[in-house]
C-alpha atoms as a PDB file:
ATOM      1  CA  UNK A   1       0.000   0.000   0.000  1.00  0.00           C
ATOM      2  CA  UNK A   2       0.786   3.414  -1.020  1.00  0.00           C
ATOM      3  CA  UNK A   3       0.658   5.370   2.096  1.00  0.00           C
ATOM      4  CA  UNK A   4       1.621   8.828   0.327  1.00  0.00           C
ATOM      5  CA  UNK A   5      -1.122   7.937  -2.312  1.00  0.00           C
ATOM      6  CA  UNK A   6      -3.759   7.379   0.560  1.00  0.00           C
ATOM      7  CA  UNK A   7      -2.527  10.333   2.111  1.00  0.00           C
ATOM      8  CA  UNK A   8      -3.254  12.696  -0.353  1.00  0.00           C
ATOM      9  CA  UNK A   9      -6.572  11.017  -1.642  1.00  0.00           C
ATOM     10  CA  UNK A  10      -8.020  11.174   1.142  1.00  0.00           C
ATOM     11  CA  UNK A  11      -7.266  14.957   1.926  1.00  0.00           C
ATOM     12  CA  UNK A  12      -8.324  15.801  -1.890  1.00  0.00           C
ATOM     13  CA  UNK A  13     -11.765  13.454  -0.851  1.00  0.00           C
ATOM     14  CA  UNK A  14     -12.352  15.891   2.298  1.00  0.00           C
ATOM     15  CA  UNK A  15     -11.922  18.933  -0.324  1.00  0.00           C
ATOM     16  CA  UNK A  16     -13.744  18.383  -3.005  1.00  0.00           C
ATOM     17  CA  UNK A  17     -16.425  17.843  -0.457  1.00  0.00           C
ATOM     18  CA  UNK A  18     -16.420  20.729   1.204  1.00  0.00           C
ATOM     19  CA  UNK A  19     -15.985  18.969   4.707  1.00  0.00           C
ATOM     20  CA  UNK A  20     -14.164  21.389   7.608  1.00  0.00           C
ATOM     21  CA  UNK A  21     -14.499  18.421  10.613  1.00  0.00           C
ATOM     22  CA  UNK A  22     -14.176  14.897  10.491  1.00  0.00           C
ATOM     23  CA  UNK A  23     -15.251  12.483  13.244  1.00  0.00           C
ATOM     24  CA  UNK A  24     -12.930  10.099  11.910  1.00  0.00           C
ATOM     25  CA  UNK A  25     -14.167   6.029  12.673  1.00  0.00           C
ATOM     26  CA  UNK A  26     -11.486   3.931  11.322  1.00  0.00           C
ATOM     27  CA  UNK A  27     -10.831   0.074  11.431  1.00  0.00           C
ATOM     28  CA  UNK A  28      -8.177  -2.012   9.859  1.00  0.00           C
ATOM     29  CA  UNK A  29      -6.187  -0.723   7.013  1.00  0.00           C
ATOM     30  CA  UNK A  30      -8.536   2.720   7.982  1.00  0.00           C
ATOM     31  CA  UNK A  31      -6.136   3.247  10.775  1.00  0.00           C
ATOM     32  CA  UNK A  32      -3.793   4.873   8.022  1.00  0.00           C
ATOM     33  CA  UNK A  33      -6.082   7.647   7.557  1.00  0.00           C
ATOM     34  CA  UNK A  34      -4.763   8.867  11.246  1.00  0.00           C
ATOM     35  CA  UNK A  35      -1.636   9.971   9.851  1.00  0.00           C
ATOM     36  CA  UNK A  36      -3.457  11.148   6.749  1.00  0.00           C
ATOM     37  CA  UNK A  37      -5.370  13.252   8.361  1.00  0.00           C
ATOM     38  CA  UNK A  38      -2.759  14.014  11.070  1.00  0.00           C
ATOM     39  CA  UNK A  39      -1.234  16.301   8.502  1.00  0.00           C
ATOM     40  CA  UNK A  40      -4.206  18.501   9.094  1.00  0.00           C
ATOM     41  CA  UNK A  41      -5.441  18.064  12.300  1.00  0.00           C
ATOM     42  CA  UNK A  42      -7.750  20.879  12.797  1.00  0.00           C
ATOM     43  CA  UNK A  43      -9.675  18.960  10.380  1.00  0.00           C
ATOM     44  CA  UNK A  44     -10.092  16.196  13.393  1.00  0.00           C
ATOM     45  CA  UNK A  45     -13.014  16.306  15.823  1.00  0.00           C
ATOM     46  CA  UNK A  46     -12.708  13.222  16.917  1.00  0.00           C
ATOM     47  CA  UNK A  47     -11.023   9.750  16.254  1.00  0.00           C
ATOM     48  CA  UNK A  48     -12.452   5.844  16.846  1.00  0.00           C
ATOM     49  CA  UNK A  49      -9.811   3.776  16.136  1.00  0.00           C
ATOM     50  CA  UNK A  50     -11.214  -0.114  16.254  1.00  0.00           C
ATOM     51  CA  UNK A  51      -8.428  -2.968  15.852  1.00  0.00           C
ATOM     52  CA  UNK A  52      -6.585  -0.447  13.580  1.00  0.00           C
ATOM     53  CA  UNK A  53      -3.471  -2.143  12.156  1.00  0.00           C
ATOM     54  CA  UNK A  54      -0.171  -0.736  13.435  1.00  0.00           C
ATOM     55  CA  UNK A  55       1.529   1.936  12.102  1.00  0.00           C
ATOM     56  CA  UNK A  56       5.019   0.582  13.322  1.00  0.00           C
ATOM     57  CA  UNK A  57       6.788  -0.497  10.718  1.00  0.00           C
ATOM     58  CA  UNK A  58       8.092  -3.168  13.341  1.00  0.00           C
ATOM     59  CA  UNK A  59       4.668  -4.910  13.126  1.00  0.00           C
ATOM     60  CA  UNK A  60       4.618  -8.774  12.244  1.00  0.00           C
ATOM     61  CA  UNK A  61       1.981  -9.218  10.522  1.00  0.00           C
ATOM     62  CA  UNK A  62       0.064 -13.120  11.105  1.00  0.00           C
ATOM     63  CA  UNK A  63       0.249 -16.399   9.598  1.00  0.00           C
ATOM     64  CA  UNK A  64      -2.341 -15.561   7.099  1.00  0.00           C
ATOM     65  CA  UNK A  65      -1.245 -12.136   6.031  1.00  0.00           C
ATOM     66  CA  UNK A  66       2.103 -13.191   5.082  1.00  0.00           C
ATOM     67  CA  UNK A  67       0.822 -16.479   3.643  1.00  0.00           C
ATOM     68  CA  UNK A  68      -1.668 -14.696   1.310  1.00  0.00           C
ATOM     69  CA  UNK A  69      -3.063 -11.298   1.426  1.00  0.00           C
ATOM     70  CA  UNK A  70       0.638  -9.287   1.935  1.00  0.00           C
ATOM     71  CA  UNK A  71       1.956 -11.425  -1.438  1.00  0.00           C
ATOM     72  CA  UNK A  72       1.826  -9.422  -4.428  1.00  0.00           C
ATOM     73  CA  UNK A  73      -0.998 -10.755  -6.570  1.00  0.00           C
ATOM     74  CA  UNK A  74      -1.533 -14.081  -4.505  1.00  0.00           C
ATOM     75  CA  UNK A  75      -3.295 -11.585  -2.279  1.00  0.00           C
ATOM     76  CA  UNK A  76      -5.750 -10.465  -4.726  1.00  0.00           C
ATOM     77  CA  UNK A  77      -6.456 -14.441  -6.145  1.00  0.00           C
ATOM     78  CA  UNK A  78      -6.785 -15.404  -2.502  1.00  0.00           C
ATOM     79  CA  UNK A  79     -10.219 -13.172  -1.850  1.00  0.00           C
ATOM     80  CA  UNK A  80     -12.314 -15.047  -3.538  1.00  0.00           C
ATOM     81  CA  UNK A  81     -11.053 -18.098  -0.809  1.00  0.00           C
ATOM     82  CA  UNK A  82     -12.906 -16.239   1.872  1.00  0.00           C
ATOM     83  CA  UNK A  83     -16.436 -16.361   0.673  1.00  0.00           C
ATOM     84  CA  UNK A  84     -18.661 -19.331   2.406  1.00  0.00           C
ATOM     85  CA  UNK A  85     -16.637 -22.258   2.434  1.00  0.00           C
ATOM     86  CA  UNK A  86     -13.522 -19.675   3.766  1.00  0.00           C
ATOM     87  CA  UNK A  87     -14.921 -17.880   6.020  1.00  0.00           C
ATOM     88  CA  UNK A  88     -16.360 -21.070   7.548  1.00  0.00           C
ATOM     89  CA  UNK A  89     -13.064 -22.505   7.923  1.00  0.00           C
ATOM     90  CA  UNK A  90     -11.818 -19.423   9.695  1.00  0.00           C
ATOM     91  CA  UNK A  91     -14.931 -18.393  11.792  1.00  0.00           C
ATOM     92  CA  UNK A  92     -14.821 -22.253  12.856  1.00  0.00           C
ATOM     93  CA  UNK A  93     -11.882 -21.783  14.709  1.00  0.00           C
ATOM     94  CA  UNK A  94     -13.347 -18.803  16.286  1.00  0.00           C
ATOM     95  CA  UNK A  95     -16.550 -19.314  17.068  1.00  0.00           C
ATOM     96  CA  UNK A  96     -18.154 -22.846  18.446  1.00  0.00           C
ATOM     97  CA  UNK A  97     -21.261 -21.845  15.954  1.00  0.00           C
ATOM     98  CA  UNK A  98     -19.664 -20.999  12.846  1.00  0.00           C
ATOM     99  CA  UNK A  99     -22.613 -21.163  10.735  1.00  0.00           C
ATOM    100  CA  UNK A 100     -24.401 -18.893  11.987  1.00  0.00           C
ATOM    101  CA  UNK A 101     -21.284 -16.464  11.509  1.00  0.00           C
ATOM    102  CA  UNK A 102     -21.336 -16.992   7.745  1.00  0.00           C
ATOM    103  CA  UNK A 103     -24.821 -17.270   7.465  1.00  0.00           C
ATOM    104  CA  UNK A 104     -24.627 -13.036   8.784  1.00  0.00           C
ATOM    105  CA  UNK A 105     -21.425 -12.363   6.764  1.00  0.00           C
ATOM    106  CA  UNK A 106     -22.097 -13.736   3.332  1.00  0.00           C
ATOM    107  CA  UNK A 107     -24.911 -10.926   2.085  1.00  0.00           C
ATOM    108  CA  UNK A 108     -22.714  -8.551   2.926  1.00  0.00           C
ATOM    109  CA  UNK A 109     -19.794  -9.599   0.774  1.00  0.00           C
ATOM    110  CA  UNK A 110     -19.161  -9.252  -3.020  1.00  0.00           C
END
């Protein structure tokens, strides 16, 4: 990821629509938006950061991010893995009901 790109896209997004305060809510890869928006922070009003990833570049990432999703192009082939029969898999490990996990988070996927 591009974390000069996302910097300055998301500062042109907050422009173009005309936006002077942000109560930021960010989760996963939304925790870069922090030092996005850092740059300007009288822009901030508030901040919700949920299980945002690190921004440390001293951060291991786990077994399945370097097996798949941090590999350049096996990342992108590997998404379609987590639709039902994936996302079983996974929830099953976390969850002692794992169907009715899936059975919530496949309409919301695409």
């Amino acid at each position: 990821m591009d974390v000069d790109l996302l910097d300055r896209w998301l500062n042109d997004l907050v422009d173009q629509l005309g936006i002077d305060r942000i109560h930021l809510v960010a989760h996963d890869w939304g925790g870069y938006a922090l030092g996005a928006l850092a740059i300007r922070p009288e822009r901030l009003a508030s901040i919700t950061a949920i299980n945002v990833l690190p921004l440390d570049g001293r951060y291991k990432w786990h077994f399945l991010a370097r097996l798949l999703w941090r590999r350049e192009m096996i990342g992108e082939l590997s998404i379609p893995l987590f639709n039902g029969p994936g996302i079983w898999v996974l929830s099953s490990r976390a969850s002692d009901s794992p169907y009715r996990i899936v059975e919530h988070i496949k309409p919301h996927l695409d």
